[in-house]
N, C-alpha and C. Protein backbone atom coordinates (compact mmCIF):
# COMPACT_ATOMS: atom_id res chain seq x y z
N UNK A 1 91.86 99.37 125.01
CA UNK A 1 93.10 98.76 124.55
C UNK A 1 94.31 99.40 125.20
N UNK A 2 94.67 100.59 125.24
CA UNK A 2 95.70 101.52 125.96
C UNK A 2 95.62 101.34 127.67
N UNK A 3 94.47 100.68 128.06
CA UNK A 3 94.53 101.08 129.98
C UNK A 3 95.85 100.29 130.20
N UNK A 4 96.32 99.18 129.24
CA UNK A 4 97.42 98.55 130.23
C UNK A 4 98.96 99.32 129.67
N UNK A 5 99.12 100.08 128.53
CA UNK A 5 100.01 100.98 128.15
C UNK A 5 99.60 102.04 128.36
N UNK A 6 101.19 102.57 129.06
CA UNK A 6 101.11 104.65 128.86
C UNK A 6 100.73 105.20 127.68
N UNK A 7 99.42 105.96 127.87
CA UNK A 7 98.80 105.97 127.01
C UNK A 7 99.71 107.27 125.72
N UNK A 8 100.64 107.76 126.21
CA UNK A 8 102.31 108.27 125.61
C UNK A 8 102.69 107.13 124.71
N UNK A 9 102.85 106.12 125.43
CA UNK A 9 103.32 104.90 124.71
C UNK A 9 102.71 104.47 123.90
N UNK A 10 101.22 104.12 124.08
CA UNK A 10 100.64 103.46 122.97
C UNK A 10 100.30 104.25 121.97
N UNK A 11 100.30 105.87 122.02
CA UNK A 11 100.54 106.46 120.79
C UNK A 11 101.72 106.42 119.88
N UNK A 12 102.49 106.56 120.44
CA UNK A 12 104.20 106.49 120.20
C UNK A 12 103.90 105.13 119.26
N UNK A 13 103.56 104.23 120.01
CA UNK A 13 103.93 102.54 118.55
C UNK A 13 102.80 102.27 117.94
N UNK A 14 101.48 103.37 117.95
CA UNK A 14 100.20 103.31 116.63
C UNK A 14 101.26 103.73 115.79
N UNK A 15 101.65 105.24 115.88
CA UNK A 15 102.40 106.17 114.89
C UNK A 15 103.45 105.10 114.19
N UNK A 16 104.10 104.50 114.91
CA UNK A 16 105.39 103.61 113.82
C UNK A 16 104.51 102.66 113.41
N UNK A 17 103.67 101.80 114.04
CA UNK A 17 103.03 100.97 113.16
C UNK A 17 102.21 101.60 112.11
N UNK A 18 101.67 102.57 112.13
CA UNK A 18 100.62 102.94 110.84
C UNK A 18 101.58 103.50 109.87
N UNK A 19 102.61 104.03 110.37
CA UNK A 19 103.86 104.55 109.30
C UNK A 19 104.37 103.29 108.73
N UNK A 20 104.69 101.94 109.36
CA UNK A 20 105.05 100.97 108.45
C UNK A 20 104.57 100.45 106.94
N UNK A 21 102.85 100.58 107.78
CA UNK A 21 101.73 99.97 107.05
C UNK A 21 101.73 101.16 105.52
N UNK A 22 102.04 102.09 106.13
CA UNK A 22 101.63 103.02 104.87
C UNK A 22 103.41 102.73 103.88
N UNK A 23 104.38 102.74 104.87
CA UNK A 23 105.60 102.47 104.09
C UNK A 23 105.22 100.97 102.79
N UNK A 24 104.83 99.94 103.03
CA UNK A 24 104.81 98.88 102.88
C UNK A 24 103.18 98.68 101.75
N UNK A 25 102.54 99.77 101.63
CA UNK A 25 101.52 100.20 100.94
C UNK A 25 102.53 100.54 99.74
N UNK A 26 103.24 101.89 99.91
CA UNK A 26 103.97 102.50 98.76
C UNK A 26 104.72 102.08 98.21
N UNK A 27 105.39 100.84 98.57
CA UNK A 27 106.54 99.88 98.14
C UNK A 27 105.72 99.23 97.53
N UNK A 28 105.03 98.60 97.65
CA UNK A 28 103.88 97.72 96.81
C UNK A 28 103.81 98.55 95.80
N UNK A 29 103.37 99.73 95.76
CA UNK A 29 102.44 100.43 94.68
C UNK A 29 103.83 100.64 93.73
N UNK A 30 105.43 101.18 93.86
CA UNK A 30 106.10 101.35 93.01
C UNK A 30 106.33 100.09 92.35
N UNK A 31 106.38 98.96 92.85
CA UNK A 31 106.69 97.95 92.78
C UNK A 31 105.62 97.12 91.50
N UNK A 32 104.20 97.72 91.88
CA UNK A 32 103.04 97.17 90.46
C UNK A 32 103.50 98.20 89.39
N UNK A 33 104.03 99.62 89.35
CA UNK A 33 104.18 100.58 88.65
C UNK A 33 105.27 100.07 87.48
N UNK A 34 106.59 99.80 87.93
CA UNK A 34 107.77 99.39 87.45
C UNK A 34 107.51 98.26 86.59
N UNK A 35 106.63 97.22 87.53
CA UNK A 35 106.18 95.90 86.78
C UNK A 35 105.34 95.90 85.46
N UNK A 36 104.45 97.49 85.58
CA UNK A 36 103.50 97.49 84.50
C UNK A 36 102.43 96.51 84.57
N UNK A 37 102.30 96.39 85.31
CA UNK A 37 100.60 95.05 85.64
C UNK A 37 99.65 95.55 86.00
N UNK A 38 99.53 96.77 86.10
CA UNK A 38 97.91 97.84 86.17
C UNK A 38 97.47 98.02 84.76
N UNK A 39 96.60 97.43 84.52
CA UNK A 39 96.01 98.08 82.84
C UNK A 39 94.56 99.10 83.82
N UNK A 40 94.03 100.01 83.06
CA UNK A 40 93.33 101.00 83.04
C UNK A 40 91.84 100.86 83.17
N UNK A 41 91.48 99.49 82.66
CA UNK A 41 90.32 99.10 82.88
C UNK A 41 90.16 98.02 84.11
N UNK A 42 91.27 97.76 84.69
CA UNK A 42 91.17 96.92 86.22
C UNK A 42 89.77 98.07 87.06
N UNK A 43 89.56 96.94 87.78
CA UNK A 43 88.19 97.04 89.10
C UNK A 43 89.42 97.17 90.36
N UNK A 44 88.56 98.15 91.37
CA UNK A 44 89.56 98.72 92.55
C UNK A 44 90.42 96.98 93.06
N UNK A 45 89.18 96.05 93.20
CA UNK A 45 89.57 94.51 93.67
C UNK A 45 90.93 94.51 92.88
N UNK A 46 90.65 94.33 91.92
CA UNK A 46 92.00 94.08 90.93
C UNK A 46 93.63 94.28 91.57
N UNK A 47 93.46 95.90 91.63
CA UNK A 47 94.76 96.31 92.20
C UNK A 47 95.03 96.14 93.30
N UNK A 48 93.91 96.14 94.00
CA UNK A 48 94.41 95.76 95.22
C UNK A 48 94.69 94.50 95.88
N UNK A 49 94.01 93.68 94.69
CA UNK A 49 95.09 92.10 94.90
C UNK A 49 96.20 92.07 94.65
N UNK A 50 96.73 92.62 93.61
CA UNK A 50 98.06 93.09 93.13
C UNK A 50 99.05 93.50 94.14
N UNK A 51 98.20 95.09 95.08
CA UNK A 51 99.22 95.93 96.06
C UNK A 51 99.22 94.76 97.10
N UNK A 52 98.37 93.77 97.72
CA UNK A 52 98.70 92.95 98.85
C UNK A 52 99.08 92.29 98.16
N UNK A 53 99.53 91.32 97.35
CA UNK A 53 100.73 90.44 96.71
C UNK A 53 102.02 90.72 97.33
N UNK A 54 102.11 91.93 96.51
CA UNK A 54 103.14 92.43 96.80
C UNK A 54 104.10 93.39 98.31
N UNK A 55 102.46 93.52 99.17
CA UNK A 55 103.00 93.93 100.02
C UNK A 55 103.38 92.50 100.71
N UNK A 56 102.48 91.50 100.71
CA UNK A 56 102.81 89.89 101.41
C UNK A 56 103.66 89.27 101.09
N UNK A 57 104.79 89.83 100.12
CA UNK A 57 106.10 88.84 100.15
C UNK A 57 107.22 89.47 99.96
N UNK A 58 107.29 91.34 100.47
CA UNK A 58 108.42 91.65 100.82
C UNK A 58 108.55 91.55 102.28
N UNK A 59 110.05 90.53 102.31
CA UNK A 59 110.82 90.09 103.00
C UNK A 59 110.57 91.66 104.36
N UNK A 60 110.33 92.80 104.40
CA UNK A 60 110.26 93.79 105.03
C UNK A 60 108.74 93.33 106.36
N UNK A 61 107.79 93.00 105.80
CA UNK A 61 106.64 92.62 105.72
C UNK A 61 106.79 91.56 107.30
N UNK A 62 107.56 90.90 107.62
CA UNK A 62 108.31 89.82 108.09
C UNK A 62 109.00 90.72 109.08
N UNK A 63 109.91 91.26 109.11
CA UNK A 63 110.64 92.00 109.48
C UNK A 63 110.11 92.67 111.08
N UNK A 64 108.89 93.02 110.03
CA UNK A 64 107.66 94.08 110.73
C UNK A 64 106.97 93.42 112.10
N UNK A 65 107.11 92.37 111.07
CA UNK A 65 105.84 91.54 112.54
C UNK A 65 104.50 91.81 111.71
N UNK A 66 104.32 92.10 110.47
CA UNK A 66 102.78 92.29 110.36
C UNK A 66 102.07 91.77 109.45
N UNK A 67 101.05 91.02 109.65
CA UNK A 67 100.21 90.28 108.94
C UNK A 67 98.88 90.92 108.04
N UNK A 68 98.86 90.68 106.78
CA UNK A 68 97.38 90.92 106.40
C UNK A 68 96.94 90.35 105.77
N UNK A 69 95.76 91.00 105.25
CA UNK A 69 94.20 90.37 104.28
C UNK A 69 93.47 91.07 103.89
N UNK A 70 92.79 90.46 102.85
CA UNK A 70 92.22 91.82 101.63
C UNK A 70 90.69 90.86 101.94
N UNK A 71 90.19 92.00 101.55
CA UNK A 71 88.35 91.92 102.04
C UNK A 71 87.88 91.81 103.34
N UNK A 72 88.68 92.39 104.14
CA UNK A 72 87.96 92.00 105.46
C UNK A 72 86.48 92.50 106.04
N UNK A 73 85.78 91.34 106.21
CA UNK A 73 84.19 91.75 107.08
C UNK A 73 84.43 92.24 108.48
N UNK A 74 83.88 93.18 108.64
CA UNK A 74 83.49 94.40 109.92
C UNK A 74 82.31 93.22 110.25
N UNK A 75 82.60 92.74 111.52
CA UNK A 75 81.47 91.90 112.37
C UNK A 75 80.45 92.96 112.77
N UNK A 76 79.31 92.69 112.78
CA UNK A 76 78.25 93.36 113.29
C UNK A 76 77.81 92.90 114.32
N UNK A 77 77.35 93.48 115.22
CA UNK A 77 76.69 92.75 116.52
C UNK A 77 75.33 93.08 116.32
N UNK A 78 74.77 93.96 115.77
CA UNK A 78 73.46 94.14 115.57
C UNK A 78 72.69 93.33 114.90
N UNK A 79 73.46 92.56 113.63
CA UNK A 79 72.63 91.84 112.92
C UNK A 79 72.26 91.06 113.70
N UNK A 80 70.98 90.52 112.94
CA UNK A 80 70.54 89.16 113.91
C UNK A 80 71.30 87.60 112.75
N UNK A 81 71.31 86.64 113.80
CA UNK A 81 72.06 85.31 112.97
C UNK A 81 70.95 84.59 112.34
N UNK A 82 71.36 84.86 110.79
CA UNK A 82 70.31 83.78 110.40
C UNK A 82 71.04 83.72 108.53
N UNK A 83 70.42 82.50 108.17
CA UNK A 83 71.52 82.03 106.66
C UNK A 83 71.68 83.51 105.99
N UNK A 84 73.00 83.82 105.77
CA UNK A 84 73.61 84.72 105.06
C UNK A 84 73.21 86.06 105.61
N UNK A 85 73.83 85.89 106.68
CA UNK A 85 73.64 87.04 107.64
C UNK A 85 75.15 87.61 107.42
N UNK A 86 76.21 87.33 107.12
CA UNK A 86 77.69 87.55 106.85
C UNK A 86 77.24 88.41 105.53
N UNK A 87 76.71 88.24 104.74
CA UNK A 87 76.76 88.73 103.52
C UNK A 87 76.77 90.36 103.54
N UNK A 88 75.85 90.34 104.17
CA UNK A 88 75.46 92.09 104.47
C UNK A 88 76.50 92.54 105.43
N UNK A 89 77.37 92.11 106.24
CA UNK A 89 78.86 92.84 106.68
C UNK A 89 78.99 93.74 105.66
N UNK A 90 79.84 95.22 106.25
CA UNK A 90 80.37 96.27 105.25
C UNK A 90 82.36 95.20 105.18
N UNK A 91 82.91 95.53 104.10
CA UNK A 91 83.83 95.17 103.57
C UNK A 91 84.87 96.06 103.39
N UNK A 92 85.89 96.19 104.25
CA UNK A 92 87.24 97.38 103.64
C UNK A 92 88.10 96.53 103.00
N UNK A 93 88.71 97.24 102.18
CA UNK A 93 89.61 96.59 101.24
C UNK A 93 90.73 95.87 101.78
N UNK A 94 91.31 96.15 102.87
CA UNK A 94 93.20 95.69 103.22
C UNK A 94 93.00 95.61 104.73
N UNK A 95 93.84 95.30 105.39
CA UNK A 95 93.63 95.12 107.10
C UNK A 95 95.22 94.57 107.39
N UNK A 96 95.87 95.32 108.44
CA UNK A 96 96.75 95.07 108.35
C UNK A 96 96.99 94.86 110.10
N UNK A 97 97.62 94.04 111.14
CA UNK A 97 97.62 93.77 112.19
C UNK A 97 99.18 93.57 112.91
N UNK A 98 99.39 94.04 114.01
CA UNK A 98 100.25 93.27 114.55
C UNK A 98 100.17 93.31 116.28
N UNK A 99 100.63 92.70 116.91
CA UNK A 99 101.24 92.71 118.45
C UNK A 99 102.82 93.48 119.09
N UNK A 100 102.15 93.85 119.83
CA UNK A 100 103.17 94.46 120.84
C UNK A 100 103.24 94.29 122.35
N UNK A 101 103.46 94.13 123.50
CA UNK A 101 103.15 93.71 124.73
C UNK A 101 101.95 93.31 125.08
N UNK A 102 101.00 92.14 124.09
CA UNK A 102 100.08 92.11 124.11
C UNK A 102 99.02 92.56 123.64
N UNK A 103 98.81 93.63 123.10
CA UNK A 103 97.94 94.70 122.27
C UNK A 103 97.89 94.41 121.12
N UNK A 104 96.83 94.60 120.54
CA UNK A 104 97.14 94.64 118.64
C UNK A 104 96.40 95.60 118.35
N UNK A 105 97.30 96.21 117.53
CA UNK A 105 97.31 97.10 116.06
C UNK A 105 96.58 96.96 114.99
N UNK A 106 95.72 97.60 114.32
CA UNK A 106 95.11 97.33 113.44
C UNK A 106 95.08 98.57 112.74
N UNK A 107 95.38 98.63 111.78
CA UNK A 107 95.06 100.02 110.38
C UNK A 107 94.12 99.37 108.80
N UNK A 108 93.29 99.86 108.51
CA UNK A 108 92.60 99.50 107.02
C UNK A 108 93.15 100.89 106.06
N UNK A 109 92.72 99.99 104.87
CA UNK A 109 93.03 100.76 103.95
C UNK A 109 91.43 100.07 103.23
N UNK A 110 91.04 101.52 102.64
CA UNK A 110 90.06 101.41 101.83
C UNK A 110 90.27 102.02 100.39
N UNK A 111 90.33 101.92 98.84
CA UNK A 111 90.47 102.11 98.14
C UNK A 111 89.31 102.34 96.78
N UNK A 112 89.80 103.42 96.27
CA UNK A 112 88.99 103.51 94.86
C UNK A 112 89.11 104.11 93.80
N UNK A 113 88.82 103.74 93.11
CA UNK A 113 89.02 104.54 91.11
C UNK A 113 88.82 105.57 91.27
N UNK A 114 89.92 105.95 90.51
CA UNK A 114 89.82 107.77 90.01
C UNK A 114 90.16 107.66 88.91
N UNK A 115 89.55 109.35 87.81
CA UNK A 115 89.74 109.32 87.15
C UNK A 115 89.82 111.05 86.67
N UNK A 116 90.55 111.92 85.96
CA UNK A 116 90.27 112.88 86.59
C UNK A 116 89.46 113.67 85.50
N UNK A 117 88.75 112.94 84.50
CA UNK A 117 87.63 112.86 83.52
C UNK A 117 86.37 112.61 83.88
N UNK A 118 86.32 112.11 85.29
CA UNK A 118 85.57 111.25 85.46
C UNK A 118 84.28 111.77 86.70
N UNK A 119 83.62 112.57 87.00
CA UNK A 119 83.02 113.24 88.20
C UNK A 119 82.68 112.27 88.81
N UNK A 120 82.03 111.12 88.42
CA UNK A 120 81.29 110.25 88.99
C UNK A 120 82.15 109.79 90.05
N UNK A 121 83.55 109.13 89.56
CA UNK A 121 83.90 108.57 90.71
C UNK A 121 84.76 109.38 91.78
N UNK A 122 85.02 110.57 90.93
CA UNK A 122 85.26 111.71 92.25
C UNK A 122 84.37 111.77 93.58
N UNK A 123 82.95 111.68 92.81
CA UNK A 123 81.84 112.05 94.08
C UNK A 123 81.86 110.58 94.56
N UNK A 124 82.04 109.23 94.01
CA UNK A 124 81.39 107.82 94.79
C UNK A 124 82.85 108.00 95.70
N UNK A 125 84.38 108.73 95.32
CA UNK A 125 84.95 109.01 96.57
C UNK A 125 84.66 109.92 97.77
N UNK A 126 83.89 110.44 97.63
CA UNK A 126 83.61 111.31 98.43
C UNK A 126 82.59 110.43 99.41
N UNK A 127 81.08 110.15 98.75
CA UNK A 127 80.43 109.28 99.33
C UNK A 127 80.18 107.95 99.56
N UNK A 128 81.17 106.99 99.41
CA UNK A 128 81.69 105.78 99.74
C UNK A 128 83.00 105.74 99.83
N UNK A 129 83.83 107.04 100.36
CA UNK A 129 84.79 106.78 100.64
C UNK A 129 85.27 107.49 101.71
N UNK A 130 85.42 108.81 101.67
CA UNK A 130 85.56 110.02 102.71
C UNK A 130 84.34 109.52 104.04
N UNK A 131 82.63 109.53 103.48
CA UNK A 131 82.06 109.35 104.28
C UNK A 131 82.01 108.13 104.90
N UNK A 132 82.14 107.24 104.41
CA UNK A 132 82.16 105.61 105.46
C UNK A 132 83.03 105.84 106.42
N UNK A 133 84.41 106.91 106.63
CA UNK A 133 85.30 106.71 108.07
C UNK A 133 84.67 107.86 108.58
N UNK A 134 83.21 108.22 108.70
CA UNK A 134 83.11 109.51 109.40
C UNK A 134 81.91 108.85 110.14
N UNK A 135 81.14 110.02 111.25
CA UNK A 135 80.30 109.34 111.84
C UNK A 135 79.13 108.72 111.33
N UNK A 136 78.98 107.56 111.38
CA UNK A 136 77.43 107.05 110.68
C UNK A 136 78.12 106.46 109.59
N UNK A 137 79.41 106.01 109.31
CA UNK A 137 79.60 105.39 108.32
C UNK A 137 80.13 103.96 108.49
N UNK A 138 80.69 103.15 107.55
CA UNK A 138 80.83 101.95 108.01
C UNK A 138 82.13 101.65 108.58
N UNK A 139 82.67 102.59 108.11
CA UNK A 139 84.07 102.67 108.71
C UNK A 139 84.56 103.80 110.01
N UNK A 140 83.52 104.09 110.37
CA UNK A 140 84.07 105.26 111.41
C UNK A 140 84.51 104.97 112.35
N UNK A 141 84.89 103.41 113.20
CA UNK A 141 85.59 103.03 114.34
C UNK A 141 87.18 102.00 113.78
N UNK A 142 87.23 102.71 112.37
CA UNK A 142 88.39 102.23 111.41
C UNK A 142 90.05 103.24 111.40
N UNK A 143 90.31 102.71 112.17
CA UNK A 143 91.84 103.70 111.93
C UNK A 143 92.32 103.27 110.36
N UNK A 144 92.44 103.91 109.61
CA UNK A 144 92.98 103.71 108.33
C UNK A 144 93.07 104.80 107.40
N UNK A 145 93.59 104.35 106.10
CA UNK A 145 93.88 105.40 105.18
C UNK A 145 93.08 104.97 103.81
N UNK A 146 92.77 106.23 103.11
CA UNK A 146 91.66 106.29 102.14
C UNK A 146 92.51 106.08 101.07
N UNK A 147 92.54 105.54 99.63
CA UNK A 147 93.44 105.28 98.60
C UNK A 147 92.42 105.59 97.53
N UNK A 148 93.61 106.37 96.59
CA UNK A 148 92.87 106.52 94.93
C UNK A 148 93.47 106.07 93.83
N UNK A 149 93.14 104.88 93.49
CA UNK A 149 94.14 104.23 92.20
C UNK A 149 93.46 105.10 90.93
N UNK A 150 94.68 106.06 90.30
CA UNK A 150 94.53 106.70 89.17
C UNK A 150 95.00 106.22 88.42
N UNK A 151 93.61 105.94 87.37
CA UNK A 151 93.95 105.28 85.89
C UNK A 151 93.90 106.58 85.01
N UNK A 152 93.43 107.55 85.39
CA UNK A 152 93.65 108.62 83.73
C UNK A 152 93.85 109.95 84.55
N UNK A 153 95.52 110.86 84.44
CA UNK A 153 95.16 111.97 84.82
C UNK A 153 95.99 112.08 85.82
N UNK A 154 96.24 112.56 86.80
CA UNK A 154 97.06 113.09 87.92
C UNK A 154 96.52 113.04 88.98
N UNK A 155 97.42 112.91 90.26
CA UNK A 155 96.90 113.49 91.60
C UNK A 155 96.27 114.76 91.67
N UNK A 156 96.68 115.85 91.22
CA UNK A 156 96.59 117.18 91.73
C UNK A 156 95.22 117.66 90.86
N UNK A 157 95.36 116.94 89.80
CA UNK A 157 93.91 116.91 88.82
C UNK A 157 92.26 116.45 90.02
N UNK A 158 92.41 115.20 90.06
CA UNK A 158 91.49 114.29 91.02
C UNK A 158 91.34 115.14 92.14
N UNK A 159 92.22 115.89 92.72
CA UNK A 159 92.27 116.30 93.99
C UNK A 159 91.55 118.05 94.07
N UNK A 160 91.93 118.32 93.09
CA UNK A 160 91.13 119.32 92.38
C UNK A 160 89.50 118.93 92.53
N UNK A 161 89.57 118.18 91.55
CA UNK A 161 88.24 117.88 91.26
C UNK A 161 87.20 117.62 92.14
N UNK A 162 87.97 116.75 93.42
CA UNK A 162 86.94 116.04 94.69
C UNK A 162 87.02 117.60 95.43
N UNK A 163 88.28 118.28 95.66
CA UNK A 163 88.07 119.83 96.34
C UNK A 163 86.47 120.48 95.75
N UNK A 164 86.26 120.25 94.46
CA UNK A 164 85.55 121.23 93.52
C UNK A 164 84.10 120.63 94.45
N UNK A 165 83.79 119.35 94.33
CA UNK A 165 82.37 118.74 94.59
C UNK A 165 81.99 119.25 96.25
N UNK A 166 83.40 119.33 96.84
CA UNK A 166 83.35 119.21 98.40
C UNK A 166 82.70 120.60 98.85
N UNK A 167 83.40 121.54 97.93
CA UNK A 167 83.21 123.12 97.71
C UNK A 167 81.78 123.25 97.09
N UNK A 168 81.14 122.73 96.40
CA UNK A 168 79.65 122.42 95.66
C UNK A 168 78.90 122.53 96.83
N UNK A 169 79.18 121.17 97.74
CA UNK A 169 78.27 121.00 98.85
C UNK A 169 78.34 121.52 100.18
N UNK A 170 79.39 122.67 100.00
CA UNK A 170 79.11 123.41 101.21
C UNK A 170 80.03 123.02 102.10
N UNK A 171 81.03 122.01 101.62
CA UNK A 171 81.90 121.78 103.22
C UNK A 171 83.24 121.70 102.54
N UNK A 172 83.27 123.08 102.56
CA UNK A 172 84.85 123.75 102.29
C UNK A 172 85.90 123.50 103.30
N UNK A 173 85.50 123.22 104.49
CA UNK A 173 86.47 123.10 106.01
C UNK A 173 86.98 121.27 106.18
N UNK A 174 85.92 120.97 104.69
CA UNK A 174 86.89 119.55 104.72
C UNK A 174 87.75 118.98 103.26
N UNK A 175 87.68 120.38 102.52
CA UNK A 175 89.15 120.31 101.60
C UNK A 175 90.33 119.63 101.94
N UNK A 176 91.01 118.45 100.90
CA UNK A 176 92.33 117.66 100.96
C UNK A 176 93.11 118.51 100.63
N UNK A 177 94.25 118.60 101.31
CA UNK A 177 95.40 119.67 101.59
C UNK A 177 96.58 118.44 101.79
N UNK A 178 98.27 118.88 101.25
CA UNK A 178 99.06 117.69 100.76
C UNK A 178 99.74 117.50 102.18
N UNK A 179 100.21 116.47 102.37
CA UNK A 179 100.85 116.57 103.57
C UNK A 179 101.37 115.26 103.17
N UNK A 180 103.52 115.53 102.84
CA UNK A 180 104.53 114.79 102.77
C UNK A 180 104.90 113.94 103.49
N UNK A 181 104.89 112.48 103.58
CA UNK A 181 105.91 111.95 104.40
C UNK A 181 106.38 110.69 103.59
N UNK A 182 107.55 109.99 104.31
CA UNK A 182 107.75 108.70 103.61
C UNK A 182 108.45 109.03 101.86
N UNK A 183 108.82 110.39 101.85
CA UNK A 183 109.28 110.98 100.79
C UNK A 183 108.10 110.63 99.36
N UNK A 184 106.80 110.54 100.13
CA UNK A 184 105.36 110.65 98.92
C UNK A 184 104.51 111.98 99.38
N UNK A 185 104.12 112.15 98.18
CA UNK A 185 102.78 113.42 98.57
C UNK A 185 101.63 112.63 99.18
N UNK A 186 102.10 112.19 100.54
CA UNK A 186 100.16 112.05 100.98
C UNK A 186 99.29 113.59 101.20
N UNK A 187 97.95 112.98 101.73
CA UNK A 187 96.93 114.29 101.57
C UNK A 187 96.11 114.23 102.87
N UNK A 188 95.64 115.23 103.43
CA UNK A 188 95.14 114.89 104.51
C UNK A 188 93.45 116.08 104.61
N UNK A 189 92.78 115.12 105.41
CA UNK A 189 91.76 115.70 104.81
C UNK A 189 90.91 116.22 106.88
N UNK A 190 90.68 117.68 107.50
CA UNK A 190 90.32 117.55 108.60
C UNK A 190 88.88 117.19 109.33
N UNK A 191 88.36 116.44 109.43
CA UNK A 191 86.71 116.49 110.29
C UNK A 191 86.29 116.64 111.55
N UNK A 192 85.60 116.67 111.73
CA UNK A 192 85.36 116.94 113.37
C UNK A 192 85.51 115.93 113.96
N UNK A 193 85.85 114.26 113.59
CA UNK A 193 85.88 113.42 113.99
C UNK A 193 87.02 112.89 114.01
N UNK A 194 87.91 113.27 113.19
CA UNK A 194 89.15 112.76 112.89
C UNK A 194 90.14 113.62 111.66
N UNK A 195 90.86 113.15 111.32
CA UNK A 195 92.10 113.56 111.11
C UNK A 195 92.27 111.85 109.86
N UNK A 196 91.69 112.59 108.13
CA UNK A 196 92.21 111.41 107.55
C UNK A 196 92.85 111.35 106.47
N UNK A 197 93.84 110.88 106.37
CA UNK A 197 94.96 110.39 105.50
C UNK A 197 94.31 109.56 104.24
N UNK A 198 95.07 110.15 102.77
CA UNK A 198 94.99 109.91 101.83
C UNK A 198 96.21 109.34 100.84
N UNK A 199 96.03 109.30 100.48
CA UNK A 199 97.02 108.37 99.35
C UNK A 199 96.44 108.56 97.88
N UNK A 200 96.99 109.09 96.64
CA UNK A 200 96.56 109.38 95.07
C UNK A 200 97.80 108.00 94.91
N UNK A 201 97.21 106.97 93.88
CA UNK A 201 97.96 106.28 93.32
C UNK A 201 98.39 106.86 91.80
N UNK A 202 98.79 107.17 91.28
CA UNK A 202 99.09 107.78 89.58
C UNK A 202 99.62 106.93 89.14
N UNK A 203 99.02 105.68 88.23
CA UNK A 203 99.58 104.97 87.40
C UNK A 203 99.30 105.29 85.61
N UNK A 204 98.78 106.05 85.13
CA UNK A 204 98.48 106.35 83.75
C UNK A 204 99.13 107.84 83.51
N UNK A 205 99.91 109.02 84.20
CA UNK A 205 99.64 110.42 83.85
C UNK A 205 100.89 110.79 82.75
């Protein structure tokens, strides 16, 4: 994708485009917060029909140049074609796209329940969430950011907690550590493969 941009350059407008995408994430999310339309027993789907609502009709959105869609199927080339061969596609939650001298941009967002009562879905973040953008997962050729819609409890609680399991299993060198921008606490988490960005939603604390 970069051979026909300096490859200076085409880093330079990932960085503002994935900074939009994440701007235009967090505007959404204050925006369901204020409204009060998260109840506690919503499914990850739930909210995140909600956060693309709302990211799809600020006027900003437009602005951007950038288009999205919630559920998007990861094409497989391996499968073989035969009735309901689509079905078994892996599924990220959000997909967000745009153009620039020809090129397109693409960032996902994948999302999931937290709770900070809750171990279970601490660890199904860890292993359907952390691991799908790593190697061997379904998302590992996915530029995107990992999301935790908190229904009971805090960021720093949850974040605790997934530190605690990560520390259990021996891979202390991939502890979430906070890292500010966009005037939010994002979190960033390091692997040998990448470099990935988090997001704690806190709607109940």
């Amino acid at each position: 994708m970069a051979g026909k941009l300096n490859i200076n350059t085409f880093k330079k407008i990932k960085n503002i485009f994935f900074s939009n995408c994440t701007s235009l994430l967090i505007e959404a999310y204050h925006t369901s917060k204020s409204n009060e339309v998260i109840f506690q027993d919503f499914d990850e789907n739930d909210i995140t029909a909600i956060l693309h609502h709302y990211i799809d009709v600020n006027p900003k959105r437009k602005i951007l140049e950038i288009s999205t869609n919630i559920e998007h199927h990861i094409f497989n080339n391996t499968k073989k074609y035969s009735k309901k061969f689509a079905s078994k596609f892996a599924r990220i939650d959000l997909r967000f796209s745009t153009f620039w001298k020809r090129e397109e941009y693409i960032y996902f967002i994948e999302a999931k329940n937290l709770k900070s009562s809750d171990s279970g879905l601490k660890r199904r973040y860890i292993n359907t969430g952390i691991d799908n953008f790593l190697k061997g997962g379904k998302y590992e050729n996915c530029d995107g950011l990992l999301v935790g819609y908190i229904l009971e409890g805090t960021k720093l609680e949850c974040v605790k907690g997934i530190n605690n399991l990560l520390e259990k299993d021996n891979r202390n060198d991939l502890i979430i550590i906070p890292q500010s921008f966009h005037n939010f606490d994002f979190y960033l988490s390091s692997h040998e493969e990448r470099l990935l960005t988090h997001a704690f939603l806190e709607y109940f604390n």
